[in-house]
Protein backbone atom coordinates (compact mmCIF):
# COMPACT_ATOMS: atom_id res chain seq x y z
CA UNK A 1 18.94 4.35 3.80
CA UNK A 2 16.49 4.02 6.94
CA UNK A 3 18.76 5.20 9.63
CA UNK A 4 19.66 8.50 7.76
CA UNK A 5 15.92 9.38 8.68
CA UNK A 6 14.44 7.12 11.15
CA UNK A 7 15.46 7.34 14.94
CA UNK A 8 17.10 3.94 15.55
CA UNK A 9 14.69 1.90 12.78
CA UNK A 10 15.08 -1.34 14.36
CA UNK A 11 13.88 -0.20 17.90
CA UNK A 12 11.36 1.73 15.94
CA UNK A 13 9.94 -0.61 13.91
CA UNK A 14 9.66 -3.08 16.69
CA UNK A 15 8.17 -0.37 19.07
CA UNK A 16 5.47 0.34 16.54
CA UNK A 17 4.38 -3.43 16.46
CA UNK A 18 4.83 -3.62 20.04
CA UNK A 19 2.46 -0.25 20.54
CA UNK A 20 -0.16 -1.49 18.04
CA UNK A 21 -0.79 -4.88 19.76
CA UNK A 22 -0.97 -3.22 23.20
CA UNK A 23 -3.22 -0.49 21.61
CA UNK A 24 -5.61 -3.03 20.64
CA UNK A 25 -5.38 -4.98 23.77
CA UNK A 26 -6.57 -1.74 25.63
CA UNK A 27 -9.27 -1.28 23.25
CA UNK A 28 -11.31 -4.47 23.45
CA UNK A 29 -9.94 -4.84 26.93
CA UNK A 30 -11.21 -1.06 27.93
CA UNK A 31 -11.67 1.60 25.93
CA UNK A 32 -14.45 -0.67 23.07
CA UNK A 33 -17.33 0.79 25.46
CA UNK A 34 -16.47 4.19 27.04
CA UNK A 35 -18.46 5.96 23.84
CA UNK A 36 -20.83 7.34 25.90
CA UNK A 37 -18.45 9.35 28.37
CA UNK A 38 -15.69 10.16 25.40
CA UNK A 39 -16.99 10.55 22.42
CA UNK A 40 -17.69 14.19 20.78
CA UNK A 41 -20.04 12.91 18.93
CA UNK A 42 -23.08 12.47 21.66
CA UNK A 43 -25.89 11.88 19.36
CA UNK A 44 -25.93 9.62 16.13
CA UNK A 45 -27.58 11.41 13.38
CA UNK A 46 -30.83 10.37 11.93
CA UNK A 47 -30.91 8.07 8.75
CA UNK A 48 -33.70 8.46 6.40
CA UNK A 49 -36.06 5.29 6.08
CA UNK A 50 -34.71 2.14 4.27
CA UNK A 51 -30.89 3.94 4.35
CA UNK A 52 -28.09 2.70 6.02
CA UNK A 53 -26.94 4.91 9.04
CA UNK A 54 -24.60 7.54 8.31
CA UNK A 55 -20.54 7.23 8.23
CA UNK A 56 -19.71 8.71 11.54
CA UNK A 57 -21.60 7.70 14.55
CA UNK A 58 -20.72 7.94 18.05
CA UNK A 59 -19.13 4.80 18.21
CA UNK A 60 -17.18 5.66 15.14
CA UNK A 61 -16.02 8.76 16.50
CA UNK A 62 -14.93 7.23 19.92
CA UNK A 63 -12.83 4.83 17.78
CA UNK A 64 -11.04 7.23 15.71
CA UNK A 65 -10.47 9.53 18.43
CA UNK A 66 -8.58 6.68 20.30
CA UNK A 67 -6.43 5.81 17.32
CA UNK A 68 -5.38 9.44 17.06
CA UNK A 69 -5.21 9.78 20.58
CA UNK A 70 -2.44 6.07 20.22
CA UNK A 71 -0.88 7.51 17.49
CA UNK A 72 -0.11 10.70 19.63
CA UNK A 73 1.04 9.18 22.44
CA UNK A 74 3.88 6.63 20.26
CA UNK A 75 4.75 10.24 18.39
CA UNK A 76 5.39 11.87 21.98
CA UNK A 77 7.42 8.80 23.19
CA UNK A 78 9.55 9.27 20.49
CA UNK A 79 9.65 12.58 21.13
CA UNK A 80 11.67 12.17 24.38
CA UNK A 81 13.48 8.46 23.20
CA UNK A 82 15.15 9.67 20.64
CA UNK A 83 14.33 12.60 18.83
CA UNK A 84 16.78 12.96 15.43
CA UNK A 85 16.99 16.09 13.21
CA UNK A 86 14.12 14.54 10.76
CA UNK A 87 11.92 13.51 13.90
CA UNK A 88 8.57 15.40 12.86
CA UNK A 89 8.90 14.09 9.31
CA UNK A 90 10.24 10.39 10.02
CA UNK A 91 8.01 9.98 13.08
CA UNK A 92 4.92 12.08 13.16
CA UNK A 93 4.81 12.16 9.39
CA UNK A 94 4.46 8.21 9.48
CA UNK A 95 1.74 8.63 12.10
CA UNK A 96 -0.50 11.01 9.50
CA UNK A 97 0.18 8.77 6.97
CA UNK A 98 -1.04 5.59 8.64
CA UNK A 99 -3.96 7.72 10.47
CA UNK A 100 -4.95 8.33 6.51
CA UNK A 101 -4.63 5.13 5.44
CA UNK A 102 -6.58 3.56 8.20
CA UNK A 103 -9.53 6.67 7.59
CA UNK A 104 -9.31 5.17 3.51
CA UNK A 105 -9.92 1.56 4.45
CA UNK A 106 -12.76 2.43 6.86
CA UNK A 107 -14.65 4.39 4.00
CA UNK A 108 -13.86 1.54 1.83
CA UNK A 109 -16.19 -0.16 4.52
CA UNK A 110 -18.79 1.91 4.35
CA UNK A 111 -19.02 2.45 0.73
CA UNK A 112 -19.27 -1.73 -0.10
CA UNK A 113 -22.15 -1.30 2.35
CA UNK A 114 -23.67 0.90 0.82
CA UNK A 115 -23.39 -0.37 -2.62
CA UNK A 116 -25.17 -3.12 -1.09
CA UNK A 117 -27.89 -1.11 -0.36
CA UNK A 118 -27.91 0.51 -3.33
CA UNK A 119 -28.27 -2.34 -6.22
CA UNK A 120 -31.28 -3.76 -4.06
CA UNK A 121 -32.33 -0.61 -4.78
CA UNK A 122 -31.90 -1.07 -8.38
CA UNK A 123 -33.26 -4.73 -8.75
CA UNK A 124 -36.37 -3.07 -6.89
CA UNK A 125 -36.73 -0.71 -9.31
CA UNK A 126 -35.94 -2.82 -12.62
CA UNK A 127 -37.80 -5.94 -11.23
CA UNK A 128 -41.04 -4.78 -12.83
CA UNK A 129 -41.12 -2.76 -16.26
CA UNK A 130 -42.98 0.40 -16.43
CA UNK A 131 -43.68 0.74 -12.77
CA UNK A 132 -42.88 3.20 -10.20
CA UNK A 133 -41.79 1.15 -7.13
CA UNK A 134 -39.58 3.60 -5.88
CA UNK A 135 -39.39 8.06 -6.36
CA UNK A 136 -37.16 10.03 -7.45
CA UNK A 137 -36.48 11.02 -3.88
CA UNK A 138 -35.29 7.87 -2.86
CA UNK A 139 -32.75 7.49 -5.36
CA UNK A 140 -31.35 10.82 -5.31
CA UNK A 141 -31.40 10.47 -1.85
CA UNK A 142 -29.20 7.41 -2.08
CA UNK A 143 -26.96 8.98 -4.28
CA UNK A 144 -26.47 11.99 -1.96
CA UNK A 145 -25.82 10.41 1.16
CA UNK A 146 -22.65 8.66 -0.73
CA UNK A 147 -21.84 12.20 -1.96
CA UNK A 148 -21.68 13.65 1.39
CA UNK A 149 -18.80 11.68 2.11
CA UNK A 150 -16.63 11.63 -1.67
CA UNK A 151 -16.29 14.61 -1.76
CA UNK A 152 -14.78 15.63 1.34
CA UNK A 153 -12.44 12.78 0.44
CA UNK A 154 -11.41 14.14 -2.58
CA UNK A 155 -9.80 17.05 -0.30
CA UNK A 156 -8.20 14.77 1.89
CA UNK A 157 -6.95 13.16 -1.12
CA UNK A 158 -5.47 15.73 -2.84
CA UNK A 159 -3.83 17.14 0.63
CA UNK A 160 -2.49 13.43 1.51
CA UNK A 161 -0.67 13.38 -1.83
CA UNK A 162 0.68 16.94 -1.10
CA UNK A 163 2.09 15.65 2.13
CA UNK A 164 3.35 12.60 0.82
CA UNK A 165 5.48 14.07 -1.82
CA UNK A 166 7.08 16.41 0.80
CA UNK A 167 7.58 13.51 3.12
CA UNK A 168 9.69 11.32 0.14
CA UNK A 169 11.56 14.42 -0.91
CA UNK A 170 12.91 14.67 2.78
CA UNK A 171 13.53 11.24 3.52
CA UNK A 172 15.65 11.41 -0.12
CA UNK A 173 17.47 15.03 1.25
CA UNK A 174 18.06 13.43 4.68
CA UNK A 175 20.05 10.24 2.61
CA UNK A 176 21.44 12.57 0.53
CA UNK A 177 23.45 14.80 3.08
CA UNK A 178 24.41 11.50 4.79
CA UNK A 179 26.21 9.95 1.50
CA UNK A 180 27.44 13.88 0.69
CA UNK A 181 28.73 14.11 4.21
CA UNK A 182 30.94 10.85 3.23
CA UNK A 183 31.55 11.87 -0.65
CA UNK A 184 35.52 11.43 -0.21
CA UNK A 185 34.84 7.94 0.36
CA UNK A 186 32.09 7.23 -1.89
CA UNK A 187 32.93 9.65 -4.97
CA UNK A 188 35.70 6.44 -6.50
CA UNK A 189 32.41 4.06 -6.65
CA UNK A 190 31.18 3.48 -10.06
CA UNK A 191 27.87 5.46 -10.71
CA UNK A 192 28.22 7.13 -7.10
CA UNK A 193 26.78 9.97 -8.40
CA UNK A 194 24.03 8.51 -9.66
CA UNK A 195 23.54 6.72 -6.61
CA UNK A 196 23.16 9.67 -4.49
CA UNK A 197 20.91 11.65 -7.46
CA UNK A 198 18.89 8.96 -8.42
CA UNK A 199 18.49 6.16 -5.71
CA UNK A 200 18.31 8.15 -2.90
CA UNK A 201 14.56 9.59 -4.52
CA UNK A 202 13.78 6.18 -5.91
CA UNK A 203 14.62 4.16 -2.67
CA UNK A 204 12.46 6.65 -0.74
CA UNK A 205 9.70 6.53 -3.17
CA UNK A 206 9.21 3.52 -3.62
CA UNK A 207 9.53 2.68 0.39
CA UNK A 208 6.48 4.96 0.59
CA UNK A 209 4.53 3.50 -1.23
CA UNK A 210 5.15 -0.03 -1.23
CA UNK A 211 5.26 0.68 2.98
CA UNK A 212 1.44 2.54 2.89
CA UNK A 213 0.15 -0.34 0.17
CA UNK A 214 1.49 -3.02 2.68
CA UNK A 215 -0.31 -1.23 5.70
CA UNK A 216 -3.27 -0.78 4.05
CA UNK A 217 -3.75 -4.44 3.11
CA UNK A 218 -3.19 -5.02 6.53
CA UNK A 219 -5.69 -2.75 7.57
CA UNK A 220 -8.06 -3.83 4.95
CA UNK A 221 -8.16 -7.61 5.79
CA UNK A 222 -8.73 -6.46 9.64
CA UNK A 223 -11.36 -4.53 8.45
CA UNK A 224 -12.89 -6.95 5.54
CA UNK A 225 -12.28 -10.51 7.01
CA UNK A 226 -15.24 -10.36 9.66
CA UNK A 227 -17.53 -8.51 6.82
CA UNK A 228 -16.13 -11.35 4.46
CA UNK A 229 -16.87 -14.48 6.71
CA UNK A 230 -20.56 -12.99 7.35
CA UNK A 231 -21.40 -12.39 3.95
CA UNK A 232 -19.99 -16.19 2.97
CA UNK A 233 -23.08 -17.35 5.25
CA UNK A 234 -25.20 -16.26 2.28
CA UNK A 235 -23.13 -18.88 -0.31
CA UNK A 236 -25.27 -21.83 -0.48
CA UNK A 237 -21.99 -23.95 -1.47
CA UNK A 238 -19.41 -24.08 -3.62
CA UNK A 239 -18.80 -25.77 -7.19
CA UNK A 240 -17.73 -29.35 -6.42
CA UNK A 241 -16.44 -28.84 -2.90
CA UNK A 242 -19.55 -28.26 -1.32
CA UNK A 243 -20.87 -26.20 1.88
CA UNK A 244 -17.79 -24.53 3.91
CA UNK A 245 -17.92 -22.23 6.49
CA UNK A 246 -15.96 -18.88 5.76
CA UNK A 247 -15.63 -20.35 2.22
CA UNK A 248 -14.89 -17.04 0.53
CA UNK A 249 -12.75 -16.16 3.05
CA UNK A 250 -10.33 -19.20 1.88
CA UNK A 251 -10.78 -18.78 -1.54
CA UNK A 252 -9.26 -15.84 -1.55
CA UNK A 253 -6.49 -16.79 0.94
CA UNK A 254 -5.56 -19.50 -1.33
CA UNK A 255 -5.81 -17.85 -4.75
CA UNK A 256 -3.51 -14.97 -3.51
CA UNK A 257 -0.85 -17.67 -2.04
CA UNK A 258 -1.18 -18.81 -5.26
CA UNK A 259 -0.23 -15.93 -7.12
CA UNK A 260 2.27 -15.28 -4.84
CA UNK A 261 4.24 -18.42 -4.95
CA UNK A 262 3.52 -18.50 -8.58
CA UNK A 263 4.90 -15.54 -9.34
CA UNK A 264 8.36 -15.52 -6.99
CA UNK A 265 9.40 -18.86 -8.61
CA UNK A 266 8.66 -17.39 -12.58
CA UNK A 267 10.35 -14.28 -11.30
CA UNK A 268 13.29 -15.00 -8.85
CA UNK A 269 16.06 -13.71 -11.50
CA UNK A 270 14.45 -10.13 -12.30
CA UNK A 271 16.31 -8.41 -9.56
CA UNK A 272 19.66 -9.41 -10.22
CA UNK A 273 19.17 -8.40 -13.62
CA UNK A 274 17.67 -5.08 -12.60
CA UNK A 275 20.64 -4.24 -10.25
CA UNK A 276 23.01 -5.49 -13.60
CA UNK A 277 21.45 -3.29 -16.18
CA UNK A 278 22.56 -0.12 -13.79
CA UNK A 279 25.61 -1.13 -13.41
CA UNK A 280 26.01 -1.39 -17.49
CA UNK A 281 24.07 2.14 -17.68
CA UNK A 282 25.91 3.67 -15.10
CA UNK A 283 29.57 2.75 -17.07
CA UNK A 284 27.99 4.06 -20.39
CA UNK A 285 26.75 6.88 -19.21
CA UNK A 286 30.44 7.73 -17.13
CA UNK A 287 31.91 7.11 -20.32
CA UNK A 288 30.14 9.70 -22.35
CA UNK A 289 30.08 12.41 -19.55
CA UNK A 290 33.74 11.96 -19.71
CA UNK A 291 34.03 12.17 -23.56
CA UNK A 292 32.40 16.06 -22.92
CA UNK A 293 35.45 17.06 -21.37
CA UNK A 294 38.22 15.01 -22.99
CA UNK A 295 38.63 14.46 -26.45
CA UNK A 296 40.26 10.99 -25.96
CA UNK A 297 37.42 9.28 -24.30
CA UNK A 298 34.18 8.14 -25.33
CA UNK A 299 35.81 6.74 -28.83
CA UNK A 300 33.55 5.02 -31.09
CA UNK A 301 35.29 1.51 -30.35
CA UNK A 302 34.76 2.15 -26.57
CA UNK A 303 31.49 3.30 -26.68
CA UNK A 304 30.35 0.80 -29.21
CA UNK A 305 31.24 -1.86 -26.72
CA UNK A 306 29.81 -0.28 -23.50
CA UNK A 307 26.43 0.24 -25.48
CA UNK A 308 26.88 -3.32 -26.13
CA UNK A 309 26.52 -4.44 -22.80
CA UNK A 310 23.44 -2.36 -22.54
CA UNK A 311 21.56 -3.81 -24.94
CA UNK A 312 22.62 -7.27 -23.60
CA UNK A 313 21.29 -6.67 -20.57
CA UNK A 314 17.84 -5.28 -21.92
CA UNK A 315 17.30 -8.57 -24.09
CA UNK A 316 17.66 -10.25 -21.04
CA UNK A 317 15.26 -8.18 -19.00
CA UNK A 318 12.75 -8.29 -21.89
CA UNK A 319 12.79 -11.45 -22.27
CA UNK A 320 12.80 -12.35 -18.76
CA UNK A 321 9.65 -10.61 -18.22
CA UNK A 322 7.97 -11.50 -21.36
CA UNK A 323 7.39 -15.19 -19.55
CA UNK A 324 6.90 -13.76 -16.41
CA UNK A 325 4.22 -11.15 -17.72
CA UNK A 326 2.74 -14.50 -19.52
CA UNK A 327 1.91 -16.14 -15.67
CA UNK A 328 1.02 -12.43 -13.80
CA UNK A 329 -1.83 -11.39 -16.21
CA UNK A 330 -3.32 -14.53 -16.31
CA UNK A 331 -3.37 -15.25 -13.14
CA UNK A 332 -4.63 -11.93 -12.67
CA UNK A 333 -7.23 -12.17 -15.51
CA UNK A 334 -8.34 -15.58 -13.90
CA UNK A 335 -8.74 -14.52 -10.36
CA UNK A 336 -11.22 -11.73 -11.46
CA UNK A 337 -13.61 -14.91 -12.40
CA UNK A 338 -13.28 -16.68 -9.10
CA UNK A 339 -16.34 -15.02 -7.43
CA UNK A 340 -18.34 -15.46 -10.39
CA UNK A 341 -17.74 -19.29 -10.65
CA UNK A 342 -17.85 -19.96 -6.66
CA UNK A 343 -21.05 -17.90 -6.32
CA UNK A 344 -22.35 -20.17 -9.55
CA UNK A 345 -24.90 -22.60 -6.95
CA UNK A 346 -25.79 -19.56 -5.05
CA UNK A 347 -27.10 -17.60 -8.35
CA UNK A 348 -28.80 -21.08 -9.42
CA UNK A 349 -30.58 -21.49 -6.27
CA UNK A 350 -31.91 -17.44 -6.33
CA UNK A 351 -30.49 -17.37 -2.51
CA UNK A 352 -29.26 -13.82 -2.69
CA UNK A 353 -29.94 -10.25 -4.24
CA UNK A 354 -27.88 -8.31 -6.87
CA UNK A 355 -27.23 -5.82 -3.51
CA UNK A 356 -25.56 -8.44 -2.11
CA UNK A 357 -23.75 -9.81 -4.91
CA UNK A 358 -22.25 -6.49 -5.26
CA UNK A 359 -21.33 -6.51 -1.82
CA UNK A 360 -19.91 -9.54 -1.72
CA UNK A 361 -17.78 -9.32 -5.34
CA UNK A 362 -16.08 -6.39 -3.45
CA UNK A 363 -16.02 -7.17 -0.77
CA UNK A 364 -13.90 -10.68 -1.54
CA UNK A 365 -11.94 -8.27 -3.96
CA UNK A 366 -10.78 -6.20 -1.27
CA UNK A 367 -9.43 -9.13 0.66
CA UNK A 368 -8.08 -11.00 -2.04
CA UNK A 369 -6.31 -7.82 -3.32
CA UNK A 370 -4.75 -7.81 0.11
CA UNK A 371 -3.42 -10.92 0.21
CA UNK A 372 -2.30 -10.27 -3.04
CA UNK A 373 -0.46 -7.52 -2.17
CA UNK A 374 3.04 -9.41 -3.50
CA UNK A 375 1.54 -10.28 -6.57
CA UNK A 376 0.45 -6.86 -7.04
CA UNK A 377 3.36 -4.93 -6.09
CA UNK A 378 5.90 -7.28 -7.35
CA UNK A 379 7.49 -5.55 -10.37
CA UNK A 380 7.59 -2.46 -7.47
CA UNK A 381 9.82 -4.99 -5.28
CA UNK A 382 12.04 -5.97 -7.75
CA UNK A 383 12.96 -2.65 -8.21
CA UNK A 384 13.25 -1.83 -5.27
CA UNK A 385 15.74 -5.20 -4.27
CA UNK A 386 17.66 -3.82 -7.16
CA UNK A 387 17.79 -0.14 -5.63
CA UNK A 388 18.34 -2.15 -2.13
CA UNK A 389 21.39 -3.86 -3.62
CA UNK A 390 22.88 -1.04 -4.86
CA UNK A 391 22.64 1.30 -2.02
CA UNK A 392 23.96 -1.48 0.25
CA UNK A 393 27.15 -2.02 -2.19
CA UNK A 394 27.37 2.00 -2.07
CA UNK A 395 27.59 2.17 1.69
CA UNK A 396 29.45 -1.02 2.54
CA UNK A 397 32.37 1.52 2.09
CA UNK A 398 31.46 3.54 4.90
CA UNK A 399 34.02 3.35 7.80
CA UNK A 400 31.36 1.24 10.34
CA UNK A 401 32.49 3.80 13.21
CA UNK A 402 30.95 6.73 11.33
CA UNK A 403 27.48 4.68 11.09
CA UNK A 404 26.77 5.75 14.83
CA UNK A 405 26.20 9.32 13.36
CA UNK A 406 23.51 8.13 11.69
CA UNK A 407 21.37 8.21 14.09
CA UNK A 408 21.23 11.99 14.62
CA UNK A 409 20.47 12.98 11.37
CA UNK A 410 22.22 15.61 8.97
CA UNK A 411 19.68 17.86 8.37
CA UNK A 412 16.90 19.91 9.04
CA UNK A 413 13.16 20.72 7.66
């Protein structure tokens, strides 16, 4: 599944933890204040009066052009380590996708500042009826500074999805000449070749996206925290509890723990059941392929009683997450109110803006949905155990001594 693709994942994965910590060691131990000789950006262009400085800055610039610069140098590394057949697709194709991510959760930055900006804006202009407090020009204005930067982004969108389909299609191709290049082995498994059609594209989907969701939280809450913890300075105090420092920053903390916990305990039998109900498809569906080539098989008797099994197996997922859909949504439809009742003694008191409100509420939504990232993704993981489980059962017949082929890859672009 990994190694098929990845140049020895273990040593990879680690390296890539090892290269990020080191990479932000150097950066507040060295490279933070070097802007002025580095950056391409020299100048910092000019923000209209009562706006919020523009996205890129040369500060800004210095920083991204050090984590493409890091990126590069783990990409060449590799390059000489232990370059595989799927190298610029497994390697360099991770580094574009995290360089992406990371650009996403900065603008997600920006943009709850400027919201910020932008309702006091608003509550200037509603706060007296039939007056002009502000122009025309100043809104617009507003509006098109945010503009400047969507729709750029909308490119970089559309391109990013581009590359990201290309990138699960080969990771899928590079499994699937692997388990094709052991077929005489594998072809006497039950559903084997639905293992190699369907998983392969499933496992590598799925990996995607659950792997960019997981790095973007990660990003996000390294991003967000700090911003978080300020902005919890302007909460007078919280229902019952009382003042707390940071006290937005642990109320998300603990309402995604909750969630997550929650969650895992109403849901710990949903894979098992997900990897069962493929096993029961994958025998019906044998059974009728077979009955298209030989009159004797797929008889009614036979077929009634694999199709059996099927439906057995679907009660049991349905019902299984009919109690566990009960617990997600409303824990889901009850965190949604948690800024709303901890900001309640702020609101009474008048100590803040609607500006900041809106910066805050996303601002602790961005966090929290990073924590949350289990809860969120959680029908995504059980699938993907269940894909897991198969694959694992489907290669487990592999002779272990051809595993160290692995690691060079089978194919090509």
């Amino acid at each position: 599944m990994f190694a098929s693709f990845f140049p020895s994942p273990k040593k990879f994965v680690l390296s890539a933890i090892g290269w990020f910590f080191v990479s932000l060691f150097l950066w507040y131990g060295l490279a933070d204040g070097l802007a002025p000789q580095f950056s391409l950006m020299r100048e910092a262009l000019p923000a209209a009066e009562g706006q919020r400085p523009p996205f890129l800055n040369p500060d800004k610039v210095w920083l991204y052009q050090y984590i493409v610069i890091v990126a590069a140098v783990f990409c060449a590394v590799w390059f000489f380590i232990d370059r595989n057949k799927w190298y610029w697709w497994a390697v360099c194709g991770s580094a574009v996708i995290l360089l992406v991510t990371y650009f996403q959760v900065q603008l997600g930055v920006y943009i709850n500042n400027w919201y910020g900006d932008f309702y006091d804006l608003l509550q200037l202009a509603l706060s007296e009826k039939g007056t002009s407090i502000i122009t025309a020009e100043d809104y617009y204005g507003r509006l098109l500074t945010l503009l400047y930067i969507l729709v750029p982004n909308i490119l970089v969108l559309v391109l990013f999805a581009f590359f990201t389909s290309h990138y699960v299609f080969r990771w899928r191709t590079a499994m699937n000449e692997y388990y094709m290049s052991h077929w005489v082995n594998l072809r006497a498994i039950e559903g084997a070749a639905q293992r190699v059609q369907e998983d392969t594209m499933k496992f590598a989907s799925i990996m995607e996206t659950l792997g960019s969701a997981f790095i973007s939280s990660i990003m996000t809450l390294i991003a967000f925290l700090p911003l978080l913890w300020t902005l919890s300075k302007e909460v007078t105090e919280l229902p019952i509890i009382g003042a707390v420092n940071g006290s937005l920053v642990f109320l998300a903390l603990l309402s995604a723990a909750f969630g997550t916990v929650l969650l895992a305990a109403v849901g710990y039998r949903l894979p098992g059941l997900e990897f069962n109900n493929q096993k029961v498809e994958a025998a019906y569906r044998k059974e009728l392929v077979y009955g298209e080539d030989y009159v004797e098989r797929a008889a009614p008797p036979t077929v009634q009683e694999l199709f059996g099994e099927v439906r057995k197996n679907y009660f049991k997922l349905y019902f299984n997450y009919l109690y566990f859909n009960i617990f997600r949504y409303a824990y889901l439809q009850g965190a949604s109110f948690i800024p709303l009742i901890a900001l309640g003694p702020t609101f009474v008191a008048g100590a803040i803006t609607f500006g900041l409100y809106q910066q805050i509420n996303q601002a602790f939504s961005r966090v929290e949905n990073s924590f949350q990232f289990l809860v969120n993704s959680w029908t995504r993981i059980i699938e993907l155990m269940s894909i897991h489980k198969r694959l694992k059962a489907f290669e487990s017949v592999i002779h272990p001594i051809d595993e160290n082929k692995v690691a060079r890859g089978f194919g090509g672009n």
